[in-house]
C-alpha atoms as a PDB file:
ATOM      1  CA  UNK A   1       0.000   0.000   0.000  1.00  0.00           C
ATOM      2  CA  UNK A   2       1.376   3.658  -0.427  1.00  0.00           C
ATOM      3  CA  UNK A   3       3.037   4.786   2.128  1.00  0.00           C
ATOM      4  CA  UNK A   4       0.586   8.428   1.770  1.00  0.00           C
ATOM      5  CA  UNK A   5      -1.864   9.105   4.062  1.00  0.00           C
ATOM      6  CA  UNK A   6      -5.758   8.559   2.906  1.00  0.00           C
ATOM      7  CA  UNK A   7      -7.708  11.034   2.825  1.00  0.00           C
ATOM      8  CA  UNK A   8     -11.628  10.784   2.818  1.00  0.00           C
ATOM      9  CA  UNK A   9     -13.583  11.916  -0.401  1.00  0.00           C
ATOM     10  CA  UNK A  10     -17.033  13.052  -0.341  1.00  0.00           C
ATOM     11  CA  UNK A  11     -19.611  11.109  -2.463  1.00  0.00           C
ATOM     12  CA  UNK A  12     -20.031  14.196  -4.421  1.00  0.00           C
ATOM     13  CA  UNK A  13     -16.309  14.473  -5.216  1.00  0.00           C
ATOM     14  CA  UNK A  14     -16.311  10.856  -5.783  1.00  0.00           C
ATOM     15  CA  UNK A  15     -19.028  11.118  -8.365  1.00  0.00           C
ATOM     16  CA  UNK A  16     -17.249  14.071 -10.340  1.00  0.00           C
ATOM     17  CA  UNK A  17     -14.300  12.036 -10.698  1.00  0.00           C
ATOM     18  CA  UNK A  18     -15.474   8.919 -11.732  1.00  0.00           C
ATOM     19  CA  UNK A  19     -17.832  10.477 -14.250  1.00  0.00           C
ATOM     20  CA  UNK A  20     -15.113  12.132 -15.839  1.00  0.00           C
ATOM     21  CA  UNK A  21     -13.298   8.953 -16.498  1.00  0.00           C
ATOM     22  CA  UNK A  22     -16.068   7.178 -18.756  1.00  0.00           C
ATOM     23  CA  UNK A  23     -12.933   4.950 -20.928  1.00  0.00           C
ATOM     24  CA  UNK A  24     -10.429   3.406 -18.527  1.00  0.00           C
ATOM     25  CA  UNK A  25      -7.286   3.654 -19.486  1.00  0.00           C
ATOM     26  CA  UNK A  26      -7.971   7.050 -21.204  1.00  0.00           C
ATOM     27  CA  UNK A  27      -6.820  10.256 -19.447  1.00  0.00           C
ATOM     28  CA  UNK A  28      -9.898  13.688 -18.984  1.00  0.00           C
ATOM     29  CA  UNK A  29      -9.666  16.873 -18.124  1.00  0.00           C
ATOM     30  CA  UNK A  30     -11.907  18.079 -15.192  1.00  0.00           C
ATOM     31  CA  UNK A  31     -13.196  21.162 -13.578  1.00  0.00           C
ATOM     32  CA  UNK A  32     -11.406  22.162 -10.409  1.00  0.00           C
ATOM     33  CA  UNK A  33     -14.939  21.344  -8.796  1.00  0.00           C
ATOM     34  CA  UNK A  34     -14.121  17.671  -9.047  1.00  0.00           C
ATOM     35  CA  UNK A  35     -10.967  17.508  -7.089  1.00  0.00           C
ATOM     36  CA  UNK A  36     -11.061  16.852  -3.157  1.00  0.00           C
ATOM     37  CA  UNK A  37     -11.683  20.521  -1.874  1.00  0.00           C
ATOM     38  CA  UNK A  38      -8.312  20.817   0.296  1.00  0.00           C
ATOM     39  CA  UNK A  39      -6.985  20.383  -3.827  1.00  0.00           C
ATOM     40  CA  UNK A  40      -8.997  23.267  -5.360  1.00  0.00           C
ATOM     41  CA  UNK A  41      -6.905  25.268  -2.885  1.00  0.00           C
ATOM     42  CA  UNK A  42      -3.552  24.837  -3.576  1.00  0.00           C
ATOM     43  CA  UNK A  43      -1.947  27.885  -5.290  1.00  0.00           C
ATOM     44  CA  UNK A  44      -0.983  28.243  -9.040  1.00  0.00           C
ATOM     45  CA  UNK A  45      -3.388  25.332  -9.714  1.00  0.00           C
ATOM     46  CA  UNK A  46      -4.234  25.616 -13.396  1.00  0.00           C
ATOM     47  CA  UNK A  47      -5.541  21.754 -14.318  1.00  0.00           C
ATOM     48  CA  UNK A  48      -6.585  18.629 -13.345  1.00  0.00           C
ATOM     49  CA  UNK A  49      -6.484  15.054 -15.226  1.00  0.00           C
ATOM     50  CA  UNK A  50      -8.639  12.010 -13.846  1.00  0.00           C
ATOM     51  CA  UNK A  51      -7.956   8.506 -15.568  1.00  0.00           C
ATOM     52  CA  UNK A  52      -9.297   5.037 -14.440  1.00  0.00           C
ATOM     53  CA  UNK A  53      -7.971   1.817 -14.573  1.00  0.00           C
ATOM     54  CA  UNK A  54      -9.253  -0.836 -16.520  1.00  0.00           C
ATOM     55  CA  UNK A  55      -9.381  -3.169 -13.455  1.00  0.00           C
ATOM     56  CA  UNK A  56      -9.266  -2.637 -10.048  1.00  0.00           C
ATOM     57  CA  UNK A  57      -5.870  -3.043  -8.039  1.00  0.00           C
ATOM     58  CA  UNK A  58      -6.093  -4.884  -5.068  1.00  0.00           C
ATOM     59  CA  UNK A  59      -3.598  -2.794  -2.380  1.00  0.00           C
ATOM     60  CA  UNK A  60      -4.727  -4.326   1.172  1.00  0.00           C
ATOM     61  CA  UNK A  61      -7.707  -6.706   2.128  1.00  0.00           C
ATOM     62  CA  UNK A  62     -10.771  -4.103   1.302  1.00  0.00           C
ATOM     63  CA  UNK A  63      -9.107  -1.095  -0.244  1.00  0.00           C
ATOM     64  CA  UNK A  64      -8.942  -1.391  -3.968  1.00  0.00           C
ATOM     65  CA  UNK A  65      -7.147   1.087  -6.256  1.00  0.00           C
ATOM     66  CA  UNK A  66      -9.474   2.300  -9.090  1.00  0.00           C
ATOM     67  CA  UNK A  67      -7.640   5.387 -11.088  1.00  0.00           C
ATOM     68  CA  UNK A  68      -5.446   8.357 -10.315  1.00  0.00           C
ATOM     69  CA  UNK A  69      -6.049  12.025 -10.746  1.00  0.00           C
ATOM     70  CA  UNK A  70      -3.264  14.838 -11.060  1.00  0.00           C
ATOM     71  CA  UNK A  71      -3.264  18.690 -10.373  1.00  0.00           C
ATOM     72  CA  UNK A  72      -0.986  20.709 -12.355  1.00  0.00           C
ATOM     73  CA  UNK A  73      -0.003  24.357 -10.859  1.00  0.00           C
ATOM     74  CA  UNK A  74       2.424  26.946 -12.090  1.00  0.00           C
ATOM     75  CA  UNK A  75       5.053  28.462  -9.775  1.00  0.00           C
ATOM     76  CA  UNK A  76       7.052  30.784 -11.776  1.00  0.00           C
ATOM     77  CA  UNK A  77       8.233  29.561 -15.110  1.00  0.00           C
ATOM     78  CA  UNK A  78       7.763  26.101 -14.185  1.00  0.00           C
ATOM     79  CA  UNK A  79       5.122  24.136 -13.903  1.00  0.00           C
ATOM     80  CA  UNK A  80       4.570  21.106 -11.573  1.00  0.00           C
ATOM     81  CA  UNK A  81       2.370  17.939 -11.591  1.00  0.00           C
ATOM     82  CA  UNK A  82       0.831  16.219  -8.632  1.00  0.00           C
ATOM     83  CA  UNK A  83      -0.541  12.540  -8.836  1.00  0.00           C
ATOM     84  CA  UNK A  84      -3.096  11.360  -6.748  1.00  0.00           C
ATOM     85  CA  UNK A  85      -4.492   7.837  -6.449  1.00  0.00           C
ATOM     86  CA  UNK A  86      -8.221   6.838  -5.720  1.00  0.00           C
ATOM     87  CA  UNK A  87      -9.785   3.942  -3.863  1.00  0.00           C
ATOM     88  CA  UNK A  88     -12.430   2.839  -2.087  1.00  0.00           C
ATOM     89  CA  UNK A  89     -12.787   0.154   0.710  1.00  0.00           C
ATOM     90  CA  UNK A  90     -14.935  -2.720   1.064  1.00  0.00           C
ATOM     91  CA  UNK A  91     -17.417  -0.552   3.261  1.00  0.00           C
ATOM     92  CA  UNK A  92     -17.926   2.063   0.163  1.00  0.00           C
ATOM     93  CA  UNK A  93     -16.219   4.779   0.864  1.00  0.00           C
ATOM     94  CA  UNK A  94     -13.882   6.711  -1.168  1.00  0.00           C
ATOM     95  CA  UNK A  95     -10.627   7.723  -0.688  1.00  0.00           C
ATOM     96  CA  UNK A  96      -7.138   9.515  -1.726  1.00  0.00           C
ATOM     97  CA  UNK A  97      -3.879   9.492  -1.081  1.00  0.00           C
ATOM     98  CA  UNK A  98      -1.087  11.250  -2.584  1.00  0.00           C
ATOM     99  CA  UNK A  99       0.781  13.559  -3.449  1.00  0.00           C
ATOM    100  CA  UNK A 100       3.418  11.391  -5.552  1.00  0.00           C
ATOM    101  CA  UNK A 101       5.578  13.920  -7.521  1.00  0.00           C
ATOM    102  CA  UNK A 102       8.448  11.663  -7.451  1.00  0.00           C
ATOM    103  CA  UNK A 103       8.673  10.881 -11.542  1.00  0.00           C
ATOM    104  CA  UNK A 104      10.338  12.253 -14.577  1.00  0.00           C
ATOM    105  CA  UNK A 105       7.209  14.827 -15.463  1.00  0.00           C
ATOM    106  CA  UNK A 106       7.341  16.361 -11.894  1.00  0.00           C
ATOM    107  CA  UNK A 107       8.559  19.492 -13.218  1.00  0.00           C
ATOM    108  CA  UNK A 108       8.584  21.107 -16.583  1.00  0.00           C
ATOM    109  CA  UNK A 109       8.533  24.587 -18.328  1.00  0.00           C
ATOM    110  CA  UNK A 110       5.256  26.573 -17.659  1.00  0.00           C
ATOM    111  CA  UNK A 111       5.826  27.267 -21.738  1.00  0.00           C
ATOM    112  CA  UNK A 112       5.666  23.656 -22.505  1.00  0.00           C
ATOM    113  CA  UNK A 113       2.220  21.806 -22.771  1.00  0.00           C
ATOM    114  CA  UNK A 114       1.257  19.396 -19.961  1.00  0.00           C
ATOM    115  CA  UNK A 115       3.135  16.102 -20.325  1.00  0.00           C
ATOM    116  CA  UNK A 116      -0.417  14.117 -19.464  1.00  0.00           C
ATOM    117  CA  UNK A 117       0.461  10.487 -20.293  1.00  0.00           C
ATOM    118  CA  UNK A 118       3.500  10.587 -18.200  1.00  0.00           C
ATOM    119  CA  UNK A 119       1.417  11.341 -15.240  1.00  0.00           C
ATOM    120  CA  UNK A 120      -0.141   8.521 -14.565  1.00  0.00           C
ATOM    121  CA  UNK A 121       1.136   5.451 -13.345  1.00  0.00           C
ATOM    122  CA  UNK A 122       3.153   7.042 -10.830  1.00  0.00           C
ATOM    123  CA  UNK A 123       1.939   5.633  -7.488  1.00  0.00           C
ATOM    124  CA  UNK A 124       1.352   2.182  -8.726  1.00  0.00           C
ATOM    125  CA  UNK A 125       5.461   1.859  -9.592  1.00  0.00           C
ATOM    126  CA  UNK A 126       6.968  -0.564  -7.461  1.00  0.00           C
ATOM    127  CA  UNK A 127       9.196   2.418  -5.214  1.00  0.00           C
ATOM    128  CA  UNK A 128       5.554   3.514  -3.891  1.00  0.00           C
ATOM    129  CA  UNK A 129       4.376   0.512  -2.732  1.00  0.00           C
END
């Protein structure tokens, strides 16, 4: 399991995110309003990405991974990504835990467009778990 703390997501968060990821394996854009509100705070926040996975990855007995989301702010002239990952436990709630900024696409120039596909993935890499 990550070594992150999870957080607790609302139902409603919970249903803007997975709505916005209708093709696992596919990466959206969403609104700021679908991110965990402690997220739509942070500062120089310009995007956020939601994908799912295609299955379901079993982390402990009752918490299943499901997808990731990232926030991208700027600070400057650089930009830097945040990955999240989503779950929810055997007793149907939803959580989050994250951030995981420790990959290649961390940082990058504010003048460059968003690396997306090299977001995801992140927290599932073997150094996380």
């Amino acid at each position: 399991m990550p070594m992150n703390k999870w957080h607790l997501i609302t139902p409603a968060i919970a249903q803007q995110l997975t709505q916005g990821t209708t093709t696992p394996g596919t990466v959206f854009q969403v609104g700021s309003n679908a991110v965990p509100d402690q997220l739509q705070r942070v500062p120089g926040a310009v995007s956020y990405f939601v994908s799912s996975y295609v299955q379901g990855v079993p982390l402990t007995p009752g918490v299943t991974a499901h997808g990731e989301f990232a926030l991208v702010r700027h600070e400057g002239d650089t930009a830097k990504a945040y990955n999240y990952l989503l779950a929810s436990s055997s007793d149907g709630h939803g959580y989050f835990a994250g951030p995981y900024k420790n990959f290649d696409a961390h940082h990058f120039a504010t003048s460059k467009s968003v690396p997306v596909e090299s977001l995801f993935g992140n927290p599932m890499s073997k150094n996380q778990r």
